[in-house]
C-alpha atoms as a PDB file:
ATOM      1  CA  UNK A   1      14.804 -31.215  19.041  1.00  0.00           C
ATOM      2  CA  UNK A   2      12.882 -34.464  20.075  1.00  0.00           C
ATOM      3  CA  UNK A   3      11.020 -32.388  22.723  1.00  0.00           C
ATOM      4  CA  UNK A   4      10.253 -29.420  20.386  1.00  0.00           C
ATOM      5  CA  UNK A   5       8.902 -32.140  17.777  1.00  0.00           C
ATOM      6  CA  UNK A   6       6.418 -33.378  20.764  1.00  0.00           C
ATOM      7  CA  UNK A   7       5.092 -29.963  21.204  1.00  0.00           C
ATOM      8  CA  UNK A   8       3.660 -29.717  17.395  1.00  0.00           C
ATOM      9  CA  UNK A   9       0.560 -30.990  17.300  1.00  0.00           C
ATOM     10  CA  UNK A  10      -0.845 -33.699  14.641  1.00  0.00           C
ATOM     11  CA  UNK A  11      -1.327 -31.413  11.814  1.00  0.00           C
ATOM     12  CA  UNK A  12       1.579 -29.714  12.015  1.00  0.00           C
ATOM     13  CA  UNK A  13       3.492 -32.694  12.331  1.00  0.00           C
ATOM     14  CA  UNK A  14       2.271 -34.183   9.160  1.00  0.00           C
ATOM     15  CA  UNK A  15       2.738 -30.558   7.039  1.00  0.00           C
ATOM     16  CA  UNK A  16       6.561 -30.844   7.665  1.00  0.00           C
ATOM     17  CA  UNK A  17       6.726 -34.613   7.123  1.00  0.00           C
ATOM     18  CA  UNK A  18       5.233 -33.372   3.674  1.00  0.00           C
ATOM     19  CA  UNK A  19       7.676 -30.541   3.313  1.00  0.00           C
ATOM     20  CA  UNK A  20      10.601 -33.132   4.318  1.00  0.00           C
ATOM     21  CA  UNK A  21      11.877 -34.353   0.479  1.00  0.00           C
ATOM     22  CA  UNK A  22      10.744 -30.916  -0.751  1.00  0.00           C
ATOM     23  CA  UNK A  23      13.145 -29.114   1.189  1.00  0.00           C
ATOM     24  CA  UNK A  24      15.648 -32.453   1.630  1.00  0.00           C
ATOM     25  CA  UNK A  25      15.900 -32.059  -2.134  1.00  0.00           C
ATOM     26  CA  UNK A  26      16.718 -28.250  -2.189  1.00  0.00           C
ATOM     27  CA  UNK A  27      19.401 -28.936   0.770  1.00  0.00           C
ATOM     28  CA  UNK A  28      20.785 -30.601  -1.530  1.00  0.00           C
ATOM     29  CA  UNK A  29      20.948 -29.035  -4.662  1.00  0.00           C
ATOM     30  CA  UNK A  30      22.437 -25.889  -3.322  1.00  0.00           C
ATOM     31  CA  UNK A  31      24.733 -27.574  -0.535  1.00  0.00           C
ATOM     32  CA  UNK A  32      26.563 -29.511  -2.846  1.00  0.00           C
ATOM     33  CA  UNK A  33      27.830 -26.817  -5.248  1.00  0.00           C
ATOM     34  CA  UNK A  34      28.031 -24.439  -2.392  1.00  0.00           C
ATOM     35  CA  UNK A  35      30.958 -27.343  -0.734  1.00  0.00           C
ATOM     36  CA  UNK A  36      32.610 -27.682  -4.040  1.00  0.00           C
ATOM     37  CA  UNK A  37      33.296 -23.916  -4.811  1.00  0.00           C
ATOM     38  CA  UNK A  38      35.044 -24.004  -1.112  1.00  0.00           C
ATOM     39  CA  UNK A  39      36.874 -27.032  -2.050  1.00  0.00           C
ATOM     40  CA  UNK A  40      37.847 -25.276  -5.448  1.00  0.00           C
ATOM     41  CA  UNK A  41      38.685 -21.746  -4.053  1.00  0.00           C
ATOM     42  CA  UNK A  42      40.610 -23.176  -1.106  1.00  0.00           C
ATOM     43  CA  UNK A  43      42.827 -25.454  -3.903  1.00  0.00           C
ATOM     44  CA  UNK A  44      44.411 -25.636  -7.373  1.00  0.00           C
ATOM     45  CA  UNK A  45      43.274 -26.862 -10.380  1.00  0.00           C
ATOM     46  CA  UNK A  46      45.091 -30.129  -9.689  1.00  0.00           C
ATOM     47  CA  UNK A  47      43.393 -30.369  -5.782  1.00  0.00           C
ATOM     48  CA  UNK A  48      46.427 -29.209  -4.260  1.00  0.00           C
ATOM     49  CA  UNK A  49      45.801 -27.106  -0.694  1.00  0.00           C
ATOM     50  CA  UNK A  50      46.765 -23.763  -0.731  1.00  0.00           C
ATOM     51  CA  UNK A  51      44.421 -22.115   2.351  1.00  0.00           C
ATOM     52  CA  UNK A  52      43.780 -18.692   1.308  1.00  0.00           C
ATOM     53  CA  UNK A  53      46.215 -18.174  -1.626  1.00  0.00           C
ATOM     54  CA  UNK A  54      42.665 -17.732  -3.913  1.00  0.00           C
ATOM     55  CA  UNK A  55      40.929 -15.261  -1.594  1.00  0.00           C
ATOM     56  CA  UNK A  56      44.489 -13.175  -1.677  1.00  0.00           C
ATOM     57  CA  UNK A  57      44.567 -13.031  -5.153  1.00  0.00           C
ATOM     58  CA  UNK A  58      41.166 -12.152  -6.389  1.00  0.00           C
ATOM     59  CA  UNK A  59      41.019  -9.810  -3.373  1.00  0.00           C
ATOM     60  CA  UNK A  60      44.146  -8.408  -4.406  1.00  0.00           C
ATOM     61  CA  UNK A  61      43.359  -7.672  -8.078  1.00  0.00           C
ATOM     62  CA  UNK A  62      42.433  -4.031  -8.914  1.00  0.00           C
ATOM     63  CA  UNK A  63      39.849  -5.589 -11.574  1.00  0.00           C
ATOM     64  CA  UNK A  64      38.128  -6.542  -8.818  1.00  0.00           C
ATOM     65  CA  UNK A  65      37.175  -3.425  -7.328  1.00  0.00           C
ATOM     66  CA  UNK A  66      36.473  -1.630 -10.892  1.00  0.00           C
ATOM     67  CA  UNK A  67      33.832  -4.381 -11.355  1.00  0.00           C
ATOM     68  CA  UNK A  68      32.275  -3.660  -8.097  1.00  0.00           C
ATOM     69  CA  UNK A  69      32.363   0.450  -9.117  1.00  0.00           C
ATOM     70  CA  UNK A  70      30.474  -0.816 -12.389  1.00  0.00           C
ATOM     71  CA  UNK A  71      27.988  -3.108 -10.549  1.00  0.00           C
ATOM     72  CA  UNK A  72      27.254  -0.026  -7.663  1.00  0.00           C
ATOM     73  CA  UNK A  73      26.470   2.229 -10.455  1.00  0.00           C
ATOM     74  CA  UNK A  74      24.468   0.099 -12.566  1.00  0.00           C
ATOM     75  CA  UNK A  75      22.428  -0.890  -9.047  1.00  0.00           C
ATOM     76  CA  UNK A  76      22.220   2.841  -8.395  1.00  0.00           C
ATOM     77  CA  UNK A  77      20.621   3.399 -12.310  1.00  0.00           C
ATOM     78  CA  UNK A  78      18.545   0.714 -12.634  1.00  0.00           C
ATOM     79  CA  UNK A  79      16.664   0.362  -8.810  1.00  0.00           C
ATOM     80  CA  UNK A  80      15.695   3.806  -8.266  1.00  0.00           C
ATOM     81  CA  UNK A  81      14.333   4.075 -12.015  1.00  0.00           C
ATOM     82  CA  UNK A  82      12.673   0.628 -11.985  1.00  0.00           C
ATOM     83  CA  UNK A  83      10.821   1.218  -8.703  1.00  0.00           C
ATOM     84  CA  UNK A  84       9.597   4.976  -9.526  1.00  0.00           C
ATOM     85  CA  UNK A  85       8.284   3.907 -12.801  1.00  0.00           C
ATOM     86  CA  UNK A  86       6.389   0.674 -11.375  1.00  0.00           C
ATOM     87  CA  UNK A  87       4.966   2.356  -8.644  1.00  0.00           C
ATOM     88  CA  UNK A  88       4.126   5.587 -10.570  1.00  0.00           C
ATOM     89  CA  UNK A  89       2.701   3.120 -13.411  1.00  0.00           C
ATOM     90  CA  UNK A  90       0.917   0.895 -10.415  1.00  0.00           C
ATOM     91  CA  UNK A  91      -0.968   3.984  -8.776  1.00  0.00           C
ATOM     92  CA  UNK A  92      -2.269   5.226 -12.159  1.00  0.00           C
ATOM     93  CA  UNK A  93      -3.585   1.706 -12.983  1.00  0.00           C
ATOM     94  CA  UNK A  94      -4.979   1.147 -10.142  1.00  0.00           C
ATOM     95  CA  UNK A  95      -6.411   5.002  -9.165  1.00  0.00           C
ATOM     96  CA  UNK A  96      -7.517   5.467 -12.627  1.00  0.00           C
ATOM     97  CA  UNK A  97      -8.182   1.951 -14.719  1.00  0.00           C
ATOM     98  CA  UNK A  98     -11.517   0.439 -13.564  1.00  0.00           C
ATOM     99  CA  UNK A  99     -12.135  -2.093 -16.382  1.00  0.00           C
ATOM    100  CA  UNK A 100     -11.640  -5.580 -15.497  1.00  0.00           C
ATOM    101  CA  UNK A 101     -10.649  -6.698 -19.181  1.00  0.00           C
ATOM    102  CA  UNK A 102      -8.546  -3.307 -19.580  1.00  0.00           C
ATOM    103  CA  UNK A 103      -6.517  -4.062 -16.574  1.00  0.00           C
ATOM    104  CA  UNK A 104      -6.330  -7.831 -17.737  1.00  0.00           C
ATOM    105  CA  UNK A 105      -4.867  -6.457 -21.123  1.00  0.00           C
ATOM    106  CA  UNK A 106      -2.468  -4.437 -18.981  1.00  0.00           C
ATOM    107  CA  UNK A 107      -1.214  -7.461 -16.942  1.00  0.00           C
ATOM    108  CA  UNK A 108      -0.969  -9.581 -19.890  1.00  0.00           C
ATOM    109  CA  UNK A 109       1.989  -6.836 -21.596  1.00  0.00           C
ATOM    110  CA  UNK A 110       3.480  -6.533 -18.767  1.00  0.00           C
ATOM    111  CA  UNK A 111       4.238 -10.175 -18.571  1.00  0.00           C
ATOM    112  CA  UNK A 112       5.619 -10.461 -22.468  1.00  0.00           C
ATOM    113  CA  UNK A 113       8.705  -8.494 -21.023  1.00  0.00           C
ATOM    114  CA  UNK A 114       9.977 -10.783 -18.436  1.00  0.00           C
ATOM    115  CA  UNK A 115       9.219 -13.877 -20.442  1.00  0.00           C
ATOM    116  CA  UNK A 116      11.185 -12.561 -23.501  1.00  0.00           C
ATOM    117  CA  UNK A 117      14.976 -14.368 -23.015  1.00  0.00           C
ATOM    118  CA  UNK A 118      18.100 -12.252 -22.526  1.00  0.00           C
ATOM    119  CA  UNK A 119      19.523 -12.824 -25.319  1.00  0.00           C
ATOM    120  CA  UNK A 120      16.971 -11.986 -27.600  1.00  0.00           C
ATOM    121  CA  UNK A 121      16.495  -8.617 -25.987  1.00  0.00           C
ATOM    122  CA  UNK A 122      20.035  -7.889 -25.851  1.00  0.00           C
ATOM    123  CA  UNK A 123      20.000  -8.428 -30.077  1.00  0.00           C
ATOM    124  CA  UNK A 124      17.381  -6.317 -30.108  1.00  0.00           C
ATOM    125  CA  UNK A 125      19.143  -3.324 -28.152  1.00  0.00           C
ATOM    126  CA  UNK A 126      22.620  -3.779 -30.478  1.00  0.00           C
ATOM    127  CA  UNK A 127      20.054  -2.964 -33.637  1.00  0.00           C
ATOM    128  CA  UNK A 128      19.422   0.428 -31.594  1.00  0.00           C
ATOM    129  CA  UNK A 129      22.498   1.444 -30.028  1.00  0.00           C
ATOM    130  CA  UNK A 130      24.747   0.142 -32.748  1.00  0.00           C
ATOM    131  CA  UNK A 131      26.822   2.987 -34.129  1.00  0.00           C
ATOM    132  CA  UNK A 132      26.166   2.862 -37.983  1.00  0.00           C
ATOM    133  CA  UNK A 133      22.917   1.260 -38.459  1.00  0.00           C
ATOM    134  CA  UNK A 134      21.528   1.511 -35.241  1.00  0.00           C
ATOM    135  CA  UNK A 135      17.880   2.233 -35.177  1.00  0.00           C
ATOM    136  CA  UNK A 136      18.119   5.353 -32.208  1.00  0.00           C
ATOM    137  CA  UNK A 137      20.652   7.177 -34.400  1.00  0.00           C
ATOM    138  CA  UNK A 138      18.563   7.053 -37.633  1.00  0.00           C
ATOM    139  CA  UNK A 139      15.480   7.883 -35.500  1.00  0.00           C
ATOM    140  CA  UNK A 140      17.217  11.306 -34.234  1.00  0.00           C
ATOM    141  CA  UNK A 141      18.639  12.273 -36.951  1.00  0.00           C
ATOM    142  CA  UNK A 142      15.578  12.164 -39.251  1.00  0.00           C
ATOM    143  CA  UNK A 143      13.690  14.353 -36.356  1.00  0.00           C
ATOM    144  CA  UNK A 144      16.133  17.059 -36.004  1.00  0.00           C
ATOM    145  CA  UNK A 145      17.772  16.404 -32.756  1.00  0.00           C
ATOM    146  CA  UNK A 146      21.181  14.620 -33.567  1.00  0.00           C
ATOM    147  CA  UNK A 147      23.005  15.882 -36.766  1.00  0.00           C
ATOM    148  CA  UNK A 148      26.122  13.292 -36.462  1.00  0.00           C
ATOM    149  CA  UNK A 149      26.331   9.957 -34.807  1.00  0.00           C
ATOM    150  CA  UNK A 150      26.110   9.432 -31.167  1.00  0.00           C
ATOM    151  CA  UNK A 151      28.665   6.518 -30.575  1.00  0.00           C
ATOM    152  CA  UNK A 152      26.239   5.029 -27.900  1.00  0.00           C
ATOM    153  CA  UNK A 153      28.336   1.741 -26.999  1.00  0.00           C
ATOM    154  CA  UNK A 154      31.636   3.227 -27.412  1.00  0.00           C
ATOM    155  CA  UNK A 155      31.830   6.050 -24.679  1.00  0.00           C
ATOM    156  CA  UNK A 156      32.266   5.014 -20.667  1.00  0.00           C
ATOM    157  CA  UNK A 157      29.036   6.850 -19.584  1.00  0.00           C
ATOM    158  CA  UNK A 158      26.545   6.235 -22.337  1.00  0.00           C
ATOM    159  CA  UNK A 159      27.609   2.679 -22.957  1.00  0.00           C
ATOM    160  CA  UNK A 160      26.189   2.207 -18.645  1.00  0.00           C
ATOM    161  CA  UNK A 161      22.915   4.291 -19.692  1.00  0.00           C
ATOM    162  CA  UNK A 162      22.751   2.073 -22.774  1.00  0.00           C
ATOM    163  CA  UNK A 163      22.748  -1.464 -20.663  1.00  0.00           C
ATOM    164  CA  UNK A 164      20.607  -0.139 -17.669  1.00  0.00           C
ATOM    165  CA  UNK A 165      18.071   0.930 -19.964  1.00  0.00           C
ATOM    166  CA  UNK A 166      17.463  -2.747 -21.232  1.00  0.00           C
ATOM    167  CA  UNK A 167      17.263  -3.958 -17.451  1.00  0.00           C
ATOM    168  CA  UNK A 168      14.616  -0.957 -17.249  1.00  0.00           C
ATOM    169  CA  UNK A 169      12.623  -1.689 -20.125  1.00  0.00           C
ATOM    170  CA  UNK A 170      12.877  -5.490 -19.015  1.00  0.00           C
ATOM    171  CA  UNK A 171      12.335  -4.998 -15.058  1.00  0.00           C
ATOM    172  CA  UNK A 172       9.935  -2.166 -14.539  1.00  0.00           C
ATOM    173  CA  UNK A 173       6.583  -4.293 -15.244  1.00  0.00           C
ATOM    174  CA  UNK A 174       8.026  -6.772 -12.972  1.00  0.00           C
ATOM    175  CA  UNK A 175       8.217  -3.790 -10.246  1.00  0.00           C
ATOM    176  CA  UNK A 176       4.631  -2.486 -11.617  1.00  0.00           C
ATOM    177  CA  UNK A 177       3.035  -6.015 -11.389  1.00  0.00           C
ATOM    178  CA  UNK A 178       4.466  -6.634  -7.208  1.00  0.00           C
ATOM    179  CA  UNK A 179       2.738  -3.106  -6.675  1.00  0.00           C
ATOM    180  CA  UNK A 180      -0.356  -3.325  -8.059  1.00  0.00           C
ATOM    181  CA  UNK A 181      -1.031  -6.603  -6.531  1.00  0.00           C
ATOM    182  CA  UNK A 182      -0.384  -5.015  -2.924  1.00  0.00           C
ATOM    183  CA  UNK A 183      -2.286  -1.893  -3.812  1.00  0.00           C
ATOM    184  CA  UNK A 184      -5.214  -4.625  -4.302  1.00  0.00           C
ATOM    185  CA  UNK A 185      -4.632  -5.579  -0.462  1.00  0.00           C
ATOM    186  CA  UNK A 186      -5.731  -2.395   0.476  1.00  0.00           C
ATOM    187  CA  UNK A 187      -9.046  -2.178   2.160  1.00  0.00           C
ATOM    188  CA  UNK A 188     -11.544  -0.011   0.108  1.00  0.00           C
ATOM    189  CA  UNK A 189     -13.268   1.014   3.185  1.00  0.00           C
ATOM    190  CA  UNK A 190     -10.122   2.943   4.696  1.00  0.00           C
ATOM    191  CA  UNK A 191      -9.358   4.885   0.962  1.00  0.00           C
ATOM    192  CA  UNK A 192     -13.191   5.662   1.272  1.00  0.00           C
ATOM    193  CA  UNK A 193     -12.891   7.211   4.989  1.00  0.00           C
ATOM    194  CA  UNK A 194      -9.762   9.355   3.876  1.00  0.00           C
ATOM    195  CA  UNK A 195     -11.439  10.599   0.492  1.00  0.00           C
ATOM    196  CA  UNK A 196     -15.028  11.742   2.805  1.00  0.00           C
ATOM    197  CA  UNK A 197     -12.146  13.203   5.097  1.00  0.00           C
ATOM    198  CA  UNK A 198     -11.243  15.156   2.204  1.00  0.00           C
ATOM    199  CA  UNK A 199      -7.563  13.246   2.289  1.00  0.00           C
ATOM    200  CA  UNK A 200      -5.441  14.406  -0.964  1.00  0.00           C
ATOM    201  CA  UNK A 201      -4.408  11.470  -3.346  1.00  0.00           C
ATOM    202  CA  UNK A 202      -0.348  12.031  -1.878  1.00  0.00           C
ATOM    203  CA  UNK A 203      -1.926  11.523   1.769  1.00  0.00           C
ATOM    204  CA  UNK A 204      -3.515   8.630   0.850  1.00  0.00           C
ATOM    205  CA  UNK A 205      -0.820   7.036  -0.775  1.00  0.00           C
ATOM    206  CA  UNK A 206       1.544   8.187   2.152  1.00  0.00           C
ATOM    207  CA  UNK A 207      -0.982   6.915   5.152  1.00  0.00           C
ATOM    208  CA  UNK A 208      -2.781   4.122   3.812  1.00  0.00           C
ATOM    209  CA  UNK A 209      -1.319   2.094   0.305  1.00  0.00           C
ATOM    210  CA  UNK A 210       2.518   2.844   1.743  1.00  0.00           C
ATOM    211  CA  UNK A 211       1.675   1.001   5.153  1.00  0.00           C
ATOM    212  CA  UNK A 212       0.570  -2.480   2.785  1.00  0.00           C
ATOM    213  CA  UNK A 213       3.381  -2.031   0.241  1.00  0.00           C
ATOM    214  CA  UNK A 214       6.391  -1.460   2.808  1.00  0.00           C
ATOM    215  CA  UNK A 215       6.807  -5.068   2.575  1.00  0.00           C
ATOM    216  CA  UNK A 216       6.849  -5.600  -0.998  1.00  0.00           C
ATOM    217  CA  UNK A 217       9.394  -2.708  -1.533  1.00  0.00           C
ATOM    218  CA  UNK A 218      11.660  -5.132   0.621  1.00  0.00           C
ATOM    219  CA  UNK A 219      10.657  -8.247  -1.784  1.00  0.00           C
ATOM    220  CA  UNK A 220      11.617  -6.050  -5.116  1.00  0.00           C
ATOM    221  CA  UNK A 221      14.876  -4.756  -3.437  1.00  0.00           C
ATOM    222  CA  UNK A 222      15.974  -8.154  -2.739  1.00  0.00           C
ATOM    223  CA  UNK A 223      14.909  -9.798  -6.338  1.00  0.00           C
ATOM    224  CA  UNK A 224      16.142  -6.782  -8.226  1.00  0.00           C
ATOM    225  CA  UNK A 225      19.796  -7.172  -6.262  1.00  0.00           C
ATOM    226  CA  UNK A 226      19.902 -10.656  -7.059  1.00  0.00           C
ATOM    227  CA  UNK A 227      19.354 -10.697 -10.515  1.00  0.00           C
ATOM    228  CA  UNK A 228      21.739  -7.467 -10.745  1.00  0.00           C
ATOM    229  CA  UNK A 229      24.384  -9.699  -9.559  1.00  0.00           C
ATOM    230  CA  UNK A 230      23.717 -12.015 -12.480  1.00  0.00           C
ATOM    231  CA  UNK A 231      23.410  -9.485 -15.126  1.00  0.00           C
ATOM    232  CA  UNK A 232      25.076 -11.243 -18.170  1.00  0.00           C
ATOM    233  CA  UNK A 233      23.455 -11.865 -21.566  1.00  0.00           C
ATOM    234  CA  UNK A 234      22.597  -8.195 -22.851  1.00  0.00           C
ATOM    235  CA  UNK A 235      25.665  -6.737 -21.216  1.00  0.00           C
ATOM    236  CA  UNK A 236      27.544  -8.612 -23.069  1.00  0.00           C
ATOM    237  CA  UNK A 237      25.594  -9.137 -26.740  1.00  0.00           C
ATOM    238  CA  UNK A 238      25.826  -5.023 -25.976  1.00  0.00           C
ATOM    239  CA  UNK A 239      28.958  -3.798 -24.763  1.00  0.00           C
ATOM    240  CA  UNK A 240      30.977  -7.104 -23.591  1.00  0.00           C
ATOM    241  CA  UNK A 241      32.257  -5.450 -20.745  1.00  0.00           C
ATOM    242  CA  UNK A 242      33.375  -2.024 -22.661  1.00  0.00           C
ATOM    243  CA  UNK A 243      34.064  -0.005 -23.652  1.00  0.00           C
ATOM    244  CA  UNK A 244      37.131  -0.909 -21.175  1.00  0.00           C
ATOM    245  CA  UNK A 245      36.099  -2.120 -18.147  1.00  0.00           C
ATOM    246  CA  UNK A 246      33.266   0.671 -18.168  1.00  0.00           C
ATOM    247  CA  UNK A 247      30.447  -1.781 -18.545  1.00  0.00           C
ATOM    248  CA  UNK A 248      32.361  -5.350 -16.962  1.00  0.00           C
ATOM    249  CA  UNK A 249      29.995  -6.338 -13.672  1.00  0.00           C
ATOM    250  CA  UNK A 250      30.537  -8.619 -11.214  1.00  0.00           C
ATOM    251  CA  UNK A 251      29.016 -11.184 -13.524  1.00  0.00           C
ATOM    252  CA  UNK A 252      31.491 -10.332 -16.497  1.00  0.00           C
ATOM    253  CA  UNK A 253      34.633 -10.055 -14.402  1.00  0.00           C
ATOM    254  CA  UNK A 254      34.334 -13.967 -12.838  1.00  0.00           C
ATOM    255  CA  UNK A 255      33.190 -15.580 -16.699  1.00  0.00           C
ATOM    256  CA  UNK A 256      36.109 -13.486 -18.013  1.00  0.00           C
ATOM    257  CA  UNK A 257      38.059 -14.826 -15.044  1.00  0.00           C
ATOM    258  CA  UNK A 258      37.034 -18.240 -15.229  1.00  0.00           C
ATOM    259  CA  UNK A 259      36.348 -19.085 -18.802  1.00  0.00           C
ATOM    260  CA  UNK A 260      38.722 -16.500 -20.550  1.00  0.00           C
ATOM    261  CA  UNK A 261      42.304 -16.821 -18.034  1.00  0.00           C
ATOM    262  CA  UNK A 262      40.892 -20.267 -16.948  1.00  0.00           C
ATOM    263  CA  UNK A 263      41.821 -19.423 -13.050  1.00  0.00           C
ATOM    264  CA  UNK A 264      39.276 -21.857 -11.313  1.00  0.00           C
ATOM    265  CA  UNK A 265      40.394 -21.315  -8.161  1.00  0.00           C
ATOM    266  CA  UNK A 266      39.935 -16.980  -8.274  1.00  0.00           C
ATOM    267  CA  UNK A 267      36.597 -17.715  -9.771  1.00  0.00           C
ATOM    268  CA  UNK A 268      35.563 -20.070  -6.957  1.00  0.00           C
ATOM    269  CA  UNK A 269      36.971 -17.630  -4.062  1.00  0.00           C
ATOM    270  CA  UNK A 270      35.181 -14.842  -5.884  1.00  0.00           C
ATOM    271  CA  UNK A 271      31.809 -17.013  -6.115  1.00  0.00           C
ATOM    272  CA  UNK A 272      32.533 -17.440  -2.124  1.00  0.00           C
ATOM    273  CA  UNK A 273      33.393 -13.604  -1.264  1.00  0.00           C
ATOM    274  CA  UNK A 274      30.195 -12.486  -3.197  1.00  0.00           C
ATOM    275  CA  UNK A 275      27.445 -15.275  -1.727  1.00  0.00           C
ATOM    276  CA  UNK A 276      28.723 -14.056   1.462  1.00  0.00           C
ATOM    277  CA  UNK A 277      28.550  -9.903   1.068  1.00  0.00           C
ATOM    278  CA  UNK A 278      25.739 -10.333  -0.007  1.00  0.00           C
ATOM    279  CA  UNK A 279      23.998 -12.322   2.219  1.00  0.00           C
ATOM    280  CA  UNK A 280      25.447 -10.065   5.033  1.00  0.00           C
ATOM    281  CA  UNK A 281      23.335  -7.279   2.925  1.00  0.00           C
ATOM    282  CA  UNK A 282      20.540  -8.908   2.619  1.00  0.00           C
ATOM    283  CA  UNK A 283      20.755  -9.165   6.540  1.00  0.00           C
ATOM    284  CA  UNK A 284      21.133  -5.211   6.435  1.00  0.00           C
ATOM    285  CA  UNK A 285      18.498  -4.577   4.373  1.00  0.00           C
ATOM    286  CA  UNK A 286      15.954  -7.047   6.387  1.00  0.00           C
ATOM    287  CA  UNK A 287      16.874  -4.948   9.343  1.00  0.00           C
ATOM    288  CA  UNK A 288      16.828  -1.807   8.118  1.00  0.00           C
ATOM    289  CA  UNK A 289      13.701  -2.522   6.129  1.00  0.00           C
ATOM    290  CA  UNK A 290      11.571  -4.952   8.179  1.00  0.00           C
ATOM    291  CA  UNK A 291       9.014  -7.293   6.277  1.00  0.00           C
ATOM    292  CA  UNK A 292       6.313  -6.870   9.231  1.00  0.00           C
ATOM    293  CA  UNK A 293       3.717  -4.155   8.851  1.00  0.00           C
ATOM    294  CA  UNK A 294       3.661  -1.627  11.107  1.00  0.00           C
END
């Protein structure tokens, strides 16, 4: 290490003594939560060993597994729909909007989505889906299209369309605003030579803008996972988990877990099990997806 610290020249040298309490600090901050979950999921609650009693148990329990099913199809909802919609929404805006205070007006509501809490949005959707005086119901009845009320929250299949829809409404821009900023990468002078080449708009989106925004697919997959594993606050203003365990994600099963049967240890070993399938997919992905252009 001494040597390969020679071998750096001056500036390079000084850009990672700068770095140095930056990243000292994040060591830190995730290392030290990261050693007490193994403590906790390798002990009981009064610090007594027990190896890998925790890892049996929340391994062992069928709940487990059903929150897993929910989380897969939620992931499979919500990813493909998010990125066909931002990159369908990107192309247009960028192939079609040339205004510079339009496209600013654009960017600026896409934004208010992501900014707006959880919470609030999760509110929000109850007032529609709610069975009684939700707004959706009232909307298709007075149109024709529903005569009696669609119990939107209380059946298995529509209660997972109702949730995944907030993460779409909430999500998409997000996808839409990674895009477009990579489809502004792409050098005008190559779209030009395909158009004179008489190059159809699906050729040019398949030879040119695909080759600058392989990388950023890779970015949204990895974000969008991530913050699909910590789905919580509209799932459960919305559903809590139901109706069952039709709705209950990863996220739902270890509060419920933790905070509702008070089983510290399960929660930790869970915490544990997921960080590390997880990173082992994100591994996957990387290599089935690489970042570098080709």
């Amino acid at each position: 290490m001494i040597r390969a610290w020679r071998r750096l020249s001056r500036d390079e040298r000084l850009a990672y003594l700068i770095l140095l309490p930056a990243l000292g600090a994040v060591f830190v901050v995730v290392t030290i939560p990261f050693v007490l979950v193994i403590i906790q999921s390798l002990s009981t609650e009064d610090g007594t060993f027990v190896g890998s009693v925790n890892y049996s148990r929340a391994l062992g329990n069928p709940l487990l597994y059903e929150a897993i099913r929910a989380t897969g199809v939620y992931t499979l909802i919500v990813l493909p729909i998010e990125i066909l919609l931002g990159l369908g929404f990107a192309l247009l805006v960028h192939r079609t909007v040339r205004r510079p205070g339009l496209r600013a007006s654009i960017y600026v509501l896409a934004i208010l989505p992501l900014v707006v809490p959880p919470v609030a949005i999760g509110v929000v959707a109850r007032l529609i889906y709610a069975p009684g005086y939700g707004v959706l119901n009232v909307i298709l009845d007075r149109i024709g299209i529903a005569h009696q009320e669609i119990n939107w929250l209380g059946d298995p299949t529509l209660a997972m369309l109702a949730v995944a829809s907030v993460d779409v409404w909430q999500w998409t821009p997000f996808v839409y605003l990674v895009l477009f900023s990579g489809l502004q990468t792409v050098p005008r002078e190559s779209v030009e030579a395909a158009q004179i080449d008489g190059a159809s708009g699906w050729a040019q989106f398949r030879y040119i803008d695909l080759h600058y925004l392989r990388p950023l697919f890779v970015l949204i997959i990895f974000f969008r996972l991530a913050d699909v594993l910590r789905v919580f606050d509209h799932v459960f203003i919305l559903t809590g988990g139901g109706p069952g365990t039709a709705t209950q994600l990863l996220s739902l099963y270890m509060y419920r877990v933790e905070f509702k049967f008070f089983d510290t240890g399960q929660a930790a070993a869970l915490a544990v099990v997921v960080l590390v399938s997880f990173s082992l997919l994100y591994t996957l992905i990387a290599r089935v997806l690489p970042l570098e252009r080709a």
